[in-house]
C-alpha atoms as a PDB file:
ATOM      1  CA  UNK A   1       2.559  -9.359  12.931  1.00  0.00           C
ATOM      2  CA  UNK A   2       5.453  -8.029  11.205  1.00  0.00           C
ATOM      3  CA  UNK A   3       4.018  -6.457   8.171  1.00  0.00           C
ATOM      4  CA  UNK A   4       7.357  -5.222   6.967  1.00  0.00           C
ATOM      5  CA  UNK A   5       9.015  -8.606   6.667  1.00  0.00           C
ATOM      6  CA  UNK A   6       6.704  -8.993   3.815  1.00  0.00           C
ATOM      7  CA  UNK A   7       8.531  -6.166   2.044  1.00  0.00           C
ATOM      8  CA  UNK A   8      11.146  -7.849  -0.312  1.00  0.00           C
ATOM      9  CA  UNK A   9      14.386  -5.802  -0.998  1.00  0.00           C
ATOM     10  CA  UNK A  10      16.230  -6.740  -5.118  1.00  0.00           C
ATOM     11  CA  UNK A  11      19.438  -4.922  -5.004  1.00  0.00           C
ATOM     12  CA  UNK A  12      20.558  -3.543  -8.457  1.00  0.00           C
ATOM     13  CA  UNK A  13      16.965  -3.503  -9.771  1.00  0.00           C
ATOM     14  CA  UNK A  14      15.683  -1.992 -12.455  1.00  0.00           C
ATOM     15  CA  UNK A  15      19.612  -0.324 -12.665  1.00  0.00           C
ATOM     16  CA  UNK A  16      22.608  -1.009 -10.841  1.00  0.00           C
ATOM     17  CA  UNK A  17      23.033   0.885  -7.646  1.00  0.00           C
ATOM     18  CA  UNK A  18      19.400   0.538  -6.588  1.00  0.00           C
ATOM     19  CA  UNK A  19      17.244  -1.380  -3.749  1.00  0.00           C
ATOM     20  CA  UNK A  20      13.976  -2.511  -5.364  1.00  0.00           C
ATOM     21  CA  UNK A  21      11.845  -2.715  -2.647  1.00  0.00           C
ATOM     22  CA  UNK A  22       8.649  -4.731  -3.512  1.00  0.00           C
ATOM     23  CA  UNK A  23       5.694  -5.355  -1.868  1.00  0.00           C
ATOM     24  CA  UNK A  24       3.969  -7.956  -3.505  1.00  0.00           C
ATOM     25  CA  UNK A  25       4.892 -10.804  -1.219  1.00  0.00           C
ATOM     26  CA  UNK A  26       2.618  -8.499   1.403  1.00  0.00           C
ATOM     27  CA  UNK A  27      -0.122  -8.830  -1.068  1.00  0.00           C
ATOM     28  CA  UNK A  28       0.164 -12.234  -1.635  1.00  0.00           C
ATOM     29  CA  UNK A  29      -0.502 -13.051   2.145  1.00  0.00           C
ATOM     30  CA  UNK A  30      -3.508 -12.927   3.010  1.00  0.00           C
ATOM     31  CA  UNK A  31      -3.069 -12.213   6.374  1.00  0.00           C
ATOM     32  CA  UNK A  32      -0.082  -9.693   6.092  1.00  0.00           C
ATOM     33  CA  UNK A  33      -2.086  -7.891   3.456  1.00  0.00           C
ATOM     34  CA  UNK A  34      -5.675  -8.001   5.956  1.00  0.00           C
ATOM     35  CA  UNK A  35      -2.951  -6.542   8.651  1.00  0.00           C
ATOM     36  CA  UNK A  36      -1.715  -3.505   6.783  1.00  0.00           C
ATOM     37  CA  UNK A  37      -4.814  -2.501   5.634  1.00  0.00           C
ATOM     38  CA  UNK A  38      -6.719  -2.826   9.125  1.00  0.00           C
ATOM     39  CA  UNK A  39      -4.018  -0.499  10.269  1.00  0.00           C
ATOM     40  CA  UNK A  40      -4.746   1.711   8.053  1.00  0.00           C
ATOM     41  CA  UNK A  41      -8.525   1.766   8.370  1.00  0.00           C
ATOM     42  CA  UNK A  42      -7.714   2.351  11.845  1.00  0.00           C
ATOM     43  CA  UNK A  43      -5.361   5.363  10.570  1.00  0.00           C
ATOM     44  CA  UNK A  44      -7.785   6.784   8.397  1.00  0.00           C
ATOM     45  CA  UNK A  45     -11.713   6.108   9.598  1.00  0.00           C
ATOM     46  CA  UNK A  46     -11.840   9.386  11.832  1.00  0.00           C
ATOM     47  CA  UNK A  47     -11.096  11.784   8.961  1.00  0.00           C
ATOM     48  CA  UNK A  48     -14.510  10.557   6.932  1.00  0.00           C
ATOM     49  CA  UNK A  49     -12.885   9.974   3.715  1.00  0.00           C
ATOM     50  CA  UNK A  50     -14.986  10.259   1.049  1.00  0.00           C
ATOM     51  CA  UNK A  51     -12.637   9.164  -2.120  1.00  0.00           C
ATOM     52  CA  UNK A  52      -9.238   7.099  -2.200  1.00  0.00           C
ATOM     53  CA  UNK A  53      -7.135   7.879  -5.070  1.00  0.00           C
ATOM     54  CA  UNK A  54      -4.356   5.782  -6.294  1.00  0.00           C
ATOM     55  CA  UNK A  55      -1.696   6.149  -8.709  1.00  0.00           C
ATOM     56  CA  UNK A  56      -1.051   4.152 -11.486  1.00  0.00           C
ATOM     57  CA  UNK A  57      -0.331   0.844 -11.040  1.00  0.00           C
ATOM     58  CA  UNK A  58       0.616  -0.289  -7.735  1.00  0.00           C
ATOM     59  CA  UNK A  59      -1.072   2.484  -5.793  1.00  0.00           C
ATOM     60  CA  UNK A  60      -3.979   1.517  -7.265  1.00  0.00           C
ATOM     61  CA  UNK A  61      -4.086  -1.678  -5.085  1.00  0.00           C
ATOM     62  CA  UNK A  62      -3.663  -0.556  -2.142  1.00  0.00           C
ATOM     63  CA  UNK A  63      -6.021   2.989  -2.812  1.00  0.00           C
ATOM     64  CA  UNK A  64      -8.665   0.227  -3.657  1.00  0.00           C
ATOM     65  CA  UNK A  65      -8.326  -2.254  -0.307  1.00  0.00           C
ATOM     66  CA  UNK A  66      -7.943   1.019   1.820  1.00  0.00           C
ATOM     67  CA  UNK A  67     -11.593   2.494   0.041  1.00  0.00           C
ATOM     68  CA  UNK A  68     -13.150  -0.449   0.881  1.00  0.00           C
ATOM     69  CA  UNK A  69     -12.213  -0.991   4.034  1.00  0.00           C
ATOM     70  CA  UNK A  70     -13.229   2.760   4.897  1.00  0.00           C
ATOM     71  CA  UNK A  71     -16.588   2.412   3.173  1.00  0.00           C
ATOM     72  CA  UNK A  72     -15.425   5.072   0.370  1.00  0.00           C
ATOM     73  CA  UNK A  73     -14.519   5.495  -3.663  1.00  0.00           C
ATOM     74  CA  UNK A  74     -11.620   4.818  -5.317  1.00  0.00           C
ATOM     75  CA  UNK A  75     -10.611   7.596  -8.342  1.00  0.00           C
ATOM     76  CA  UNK A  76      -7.667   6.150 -10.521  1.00  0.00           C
ATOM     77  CA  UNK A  77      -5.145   8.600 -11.586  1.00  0.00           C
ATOM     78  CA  UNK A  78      -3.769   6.709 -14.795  1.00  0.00           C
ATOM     79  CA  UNK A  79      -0.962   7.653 -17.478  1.00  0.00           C
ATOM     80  CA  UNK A  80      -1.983   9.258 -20.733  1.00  0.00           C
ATOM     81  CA  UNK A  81      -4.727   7.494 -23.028  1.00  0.00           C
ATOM     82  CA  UNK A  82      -5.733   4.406 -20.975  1.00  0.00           C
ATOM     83  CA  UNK A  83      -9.271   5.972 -19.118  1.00  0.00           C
ATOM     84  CA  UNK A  84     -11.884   5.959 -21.662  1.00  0.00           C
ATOM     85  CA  UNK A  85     -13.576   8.807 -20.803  1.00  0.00           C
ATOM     86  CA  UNK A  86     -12.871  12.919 -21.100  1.00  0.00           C
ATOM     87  CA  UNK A  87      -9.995  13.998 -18.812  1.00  0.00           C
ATOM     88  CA  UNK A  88      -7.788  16.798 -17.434  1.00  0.00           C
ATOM     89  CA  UNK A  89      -3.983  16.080 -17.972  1.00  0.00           C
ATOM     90  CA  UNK A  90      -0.926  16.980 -16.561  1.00  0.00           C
ATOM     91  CA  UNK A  91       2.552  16.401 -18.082  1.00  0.00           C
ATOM     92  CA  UNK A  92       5.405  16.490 -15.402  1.00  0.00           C
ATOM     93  CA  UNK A  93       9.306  15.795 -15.881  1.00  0.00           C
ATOM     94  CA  UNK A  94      10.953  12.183 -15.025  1.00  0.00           C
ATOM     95  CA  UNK A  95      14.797  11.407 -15.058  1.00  0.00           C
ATOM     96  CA  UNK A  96      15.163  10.859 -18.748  1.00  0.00           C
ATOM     97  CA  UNK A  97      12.156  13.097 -20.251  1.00  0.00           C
ATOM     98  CA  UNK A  98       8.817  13.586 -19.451  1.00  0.00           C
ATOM     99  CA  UNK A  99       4.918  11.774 -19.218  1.00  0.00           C
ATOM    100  CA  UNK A 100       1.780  12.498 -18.606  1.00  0.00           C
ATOM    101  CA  UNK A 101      -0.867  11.998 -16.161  1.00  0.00           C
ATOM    102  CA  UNK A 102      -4.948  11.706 -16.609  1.00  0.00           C
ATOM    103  CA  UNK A 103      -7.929  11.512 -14.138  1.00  0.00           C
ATOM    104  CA  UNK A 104     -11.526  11.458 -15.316  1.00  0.00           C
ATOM    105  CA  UNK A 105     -12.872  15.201 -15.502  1.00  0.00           C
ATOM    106  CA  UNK A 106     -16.055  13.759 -13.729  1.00  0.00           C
ATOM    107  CA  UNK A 107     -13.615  12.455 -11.018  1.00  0.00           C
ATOM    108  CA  UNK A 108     -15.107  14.160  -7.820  1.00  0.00           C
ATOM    109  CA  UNK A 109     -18.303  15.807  -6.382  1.00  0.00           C
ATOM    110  CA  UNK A 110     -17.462  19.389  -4.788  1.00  0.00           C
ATOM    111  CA  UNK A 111     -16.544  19.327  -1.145  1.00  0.00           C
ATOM    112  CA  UNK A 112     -15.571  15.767  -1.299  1.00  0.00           C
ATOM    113  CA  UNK A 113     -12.969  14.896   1.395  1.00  0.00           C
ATOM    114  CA  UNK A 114      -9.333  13.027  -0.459  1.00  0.00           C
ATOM    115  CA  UNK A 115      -7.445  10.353   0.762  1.00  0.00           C
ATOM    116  CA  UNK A 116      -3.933  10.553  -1.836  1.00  0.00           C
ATOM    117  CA  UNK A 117      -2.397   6.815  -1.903  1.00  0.00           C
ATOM    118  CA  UNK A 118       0.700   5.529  -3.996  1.00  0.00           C
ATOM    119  CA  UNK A 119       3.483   2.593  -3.000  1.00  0.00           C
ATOM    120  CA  UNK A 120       6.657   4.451  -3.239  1.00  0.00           C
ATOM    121  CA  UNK A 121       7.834   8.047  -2.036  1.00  0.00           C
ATOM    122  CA  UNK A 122      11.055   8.521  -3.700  1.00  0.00           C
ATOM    123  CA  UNK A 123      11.439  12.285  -5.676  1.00  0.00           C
ATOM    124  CA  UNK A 124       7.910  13.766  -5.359  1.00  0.00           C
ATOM    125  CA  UNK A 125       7.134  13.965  -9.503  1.00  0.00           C
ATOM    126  CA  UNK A 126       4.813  12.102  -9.696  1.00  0.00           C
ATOM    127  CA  UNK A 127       2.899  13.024  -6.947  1.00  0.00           C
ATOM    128  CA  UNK A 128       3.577  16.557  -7.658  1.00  0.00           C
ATOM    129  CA  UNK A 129       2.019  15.840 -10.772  1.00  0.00           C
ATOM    130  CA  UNK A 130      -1.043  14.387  -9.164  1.00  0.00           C
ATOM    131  CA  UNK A 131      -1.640  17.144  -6.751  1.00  0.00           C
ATOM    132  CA  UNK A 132      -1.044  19.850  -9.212  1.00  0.00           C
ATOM    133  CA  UNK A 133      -3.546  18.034 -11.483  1.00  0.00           C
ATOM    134  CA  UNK A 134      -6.244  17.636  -8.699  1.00  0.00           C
ATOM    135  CA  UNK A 135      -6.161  21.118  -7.316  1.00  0.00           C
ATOM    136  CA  UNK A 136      -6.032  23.227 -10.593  1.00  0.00           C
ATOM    137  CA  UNK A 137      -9.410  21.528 -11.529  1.00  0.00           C
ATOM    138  CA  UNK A 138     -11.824  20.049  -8.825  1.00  0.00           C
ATOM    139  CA  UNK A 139     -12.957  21.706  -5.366  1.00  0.00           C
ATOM    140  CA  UNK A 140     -12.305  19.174  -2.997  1.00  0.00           C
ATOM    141  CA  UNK A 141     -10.229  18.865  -0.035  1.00  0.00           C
ATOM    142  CA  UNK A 142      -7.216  16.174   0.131  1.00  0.00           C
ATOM    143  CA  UNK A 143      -6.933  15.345   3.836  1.00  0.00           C
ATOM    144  CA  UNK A 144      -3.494  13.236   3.770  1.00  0.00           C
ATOM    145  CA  UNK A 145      -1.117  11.549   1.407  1.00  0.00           C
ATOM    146  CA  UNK A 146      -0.387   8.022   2.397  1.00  0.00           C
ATOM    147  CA  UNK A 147       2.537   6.358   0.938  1.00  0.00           C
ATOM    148  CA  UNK A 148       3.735   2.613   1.826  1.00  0.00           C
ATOM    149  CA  UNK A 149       7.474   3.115   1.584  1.00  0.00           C
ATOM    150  CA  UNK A 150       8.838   6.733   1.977  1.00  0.00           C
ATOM    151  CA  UNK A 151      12.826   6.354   0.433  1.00  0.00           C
ATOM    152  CA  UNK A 152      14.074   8.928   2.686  1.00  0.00           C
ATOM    153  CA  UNK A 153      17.281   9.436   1.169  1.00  0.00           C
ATOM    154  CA  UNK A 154      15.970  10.758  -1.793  1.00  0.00           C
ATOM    155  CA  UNK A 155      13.707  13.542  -0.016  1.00  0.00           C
ATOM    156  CA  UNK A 156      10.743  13.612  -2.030  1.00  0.00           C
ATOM    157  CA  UNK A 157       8.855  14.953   1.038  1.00  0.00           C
ATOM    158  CA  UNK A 158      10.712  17.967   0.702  1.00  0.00           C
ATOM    159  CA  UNK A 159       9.449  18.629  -2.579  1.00  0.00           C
ATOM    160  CA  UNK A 160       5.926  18.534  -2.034  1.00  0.00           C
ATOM    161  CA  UNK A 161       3.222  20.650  -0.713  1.00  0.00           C
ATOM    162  CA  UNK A 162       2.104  21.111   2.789  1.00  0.00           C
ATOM    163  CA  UNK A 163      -0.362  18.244   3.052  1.00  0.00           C
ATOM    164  CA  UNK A 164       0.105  15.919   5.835  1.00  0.00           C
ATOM    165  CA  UNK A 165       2.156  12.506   4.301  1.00  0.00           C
ATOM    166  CA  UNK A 166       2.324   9.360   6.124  1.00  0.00           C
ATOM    167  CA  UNK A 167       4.564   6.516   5.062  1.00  0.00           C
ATOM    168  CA  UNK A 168       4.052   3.352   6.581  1.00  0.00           C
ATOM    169  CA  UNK A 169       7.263   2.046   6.228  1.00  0.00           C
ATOM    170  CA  UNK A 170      10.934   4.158   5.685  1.00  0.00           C
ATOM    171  CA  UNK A 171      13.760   2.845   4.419  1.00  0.00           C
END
């Protein structure tokens, strides 16, 4: 099956000048969306994963499929003020101005082997910010970062730490 024909690309979305690519006519088939995440079970089941995270919002999906599939949590890093319970924080810089990131303080057991999962790779912020904000306050160990679409052009990859990244799809 061609799982990336399920992939649709909107030029000049949200701005002019940009490729929107959107996966949510994968996750509307069934079958496309049973494909991709077999594959990745298959990717993932030898490295004994013992939490997926995913990134708010459309990481969360596929962080949550992947978990269950590999018999493992799911941990929700969220933006700032929507998880109801205490949490670190960790403000990083977007184009125009800045945000904030949360995950629950009670997030992780020590030891506990991390599975990273978001939809897009494009600069790295965001990610950075989720790294930085999991290793300066739980002892676990993330194993990979898995990203569906990697935007090469834009070289977030580059920007990141040395932790293994796979991208499913480049573009």
């Amino acid at each position: 099956m061609n799982i990336e024909s399920y992939i649709r690309s909107t030029k000049d979305f949200p701005k002019p000048g940009v490729i929107f690519r959107d996966f949510t006519p994968l996750l509307a088939n069934g079958e496309a969306f049973k494909a991709l995440i077999d594959q990745l079970k298959e990717r993932f089941s030898n490295k004994k994963i013992d939490v997926v995270v995913g990134i708010e919002a459309r990481g969360f999906v596929l962080a949550s499929a992947l978990a269950y599939a590999l018999g493992a949590g799911t941990v929700l890093v969220r933006k700032e003020g929507k998880l109801p319970h205490a949490t670190h924080a960790q403000e990083y810089e977007l184009e125009y101005g800045s945000s904030v990131l949360e995950i629950s303080r009670d997030a992780f057991e020590e030891g506990q082997k991390i599975l990273v999962v978001d939809d897009v790779l494009a600069t790295g912020g965001t990610l950075g910010a989720t790294l930085k904000l999991i290793k300066e306050n739980f002892s676990v160990s993330i194993e990979e970062i898995l990203f569906l679409i990697e935007l090469d052009e834009l070289k977030g990859r580059q920007r990141l730490p040395e932790i293994p990244i796979y991208s499913v799809f480049h573009y």
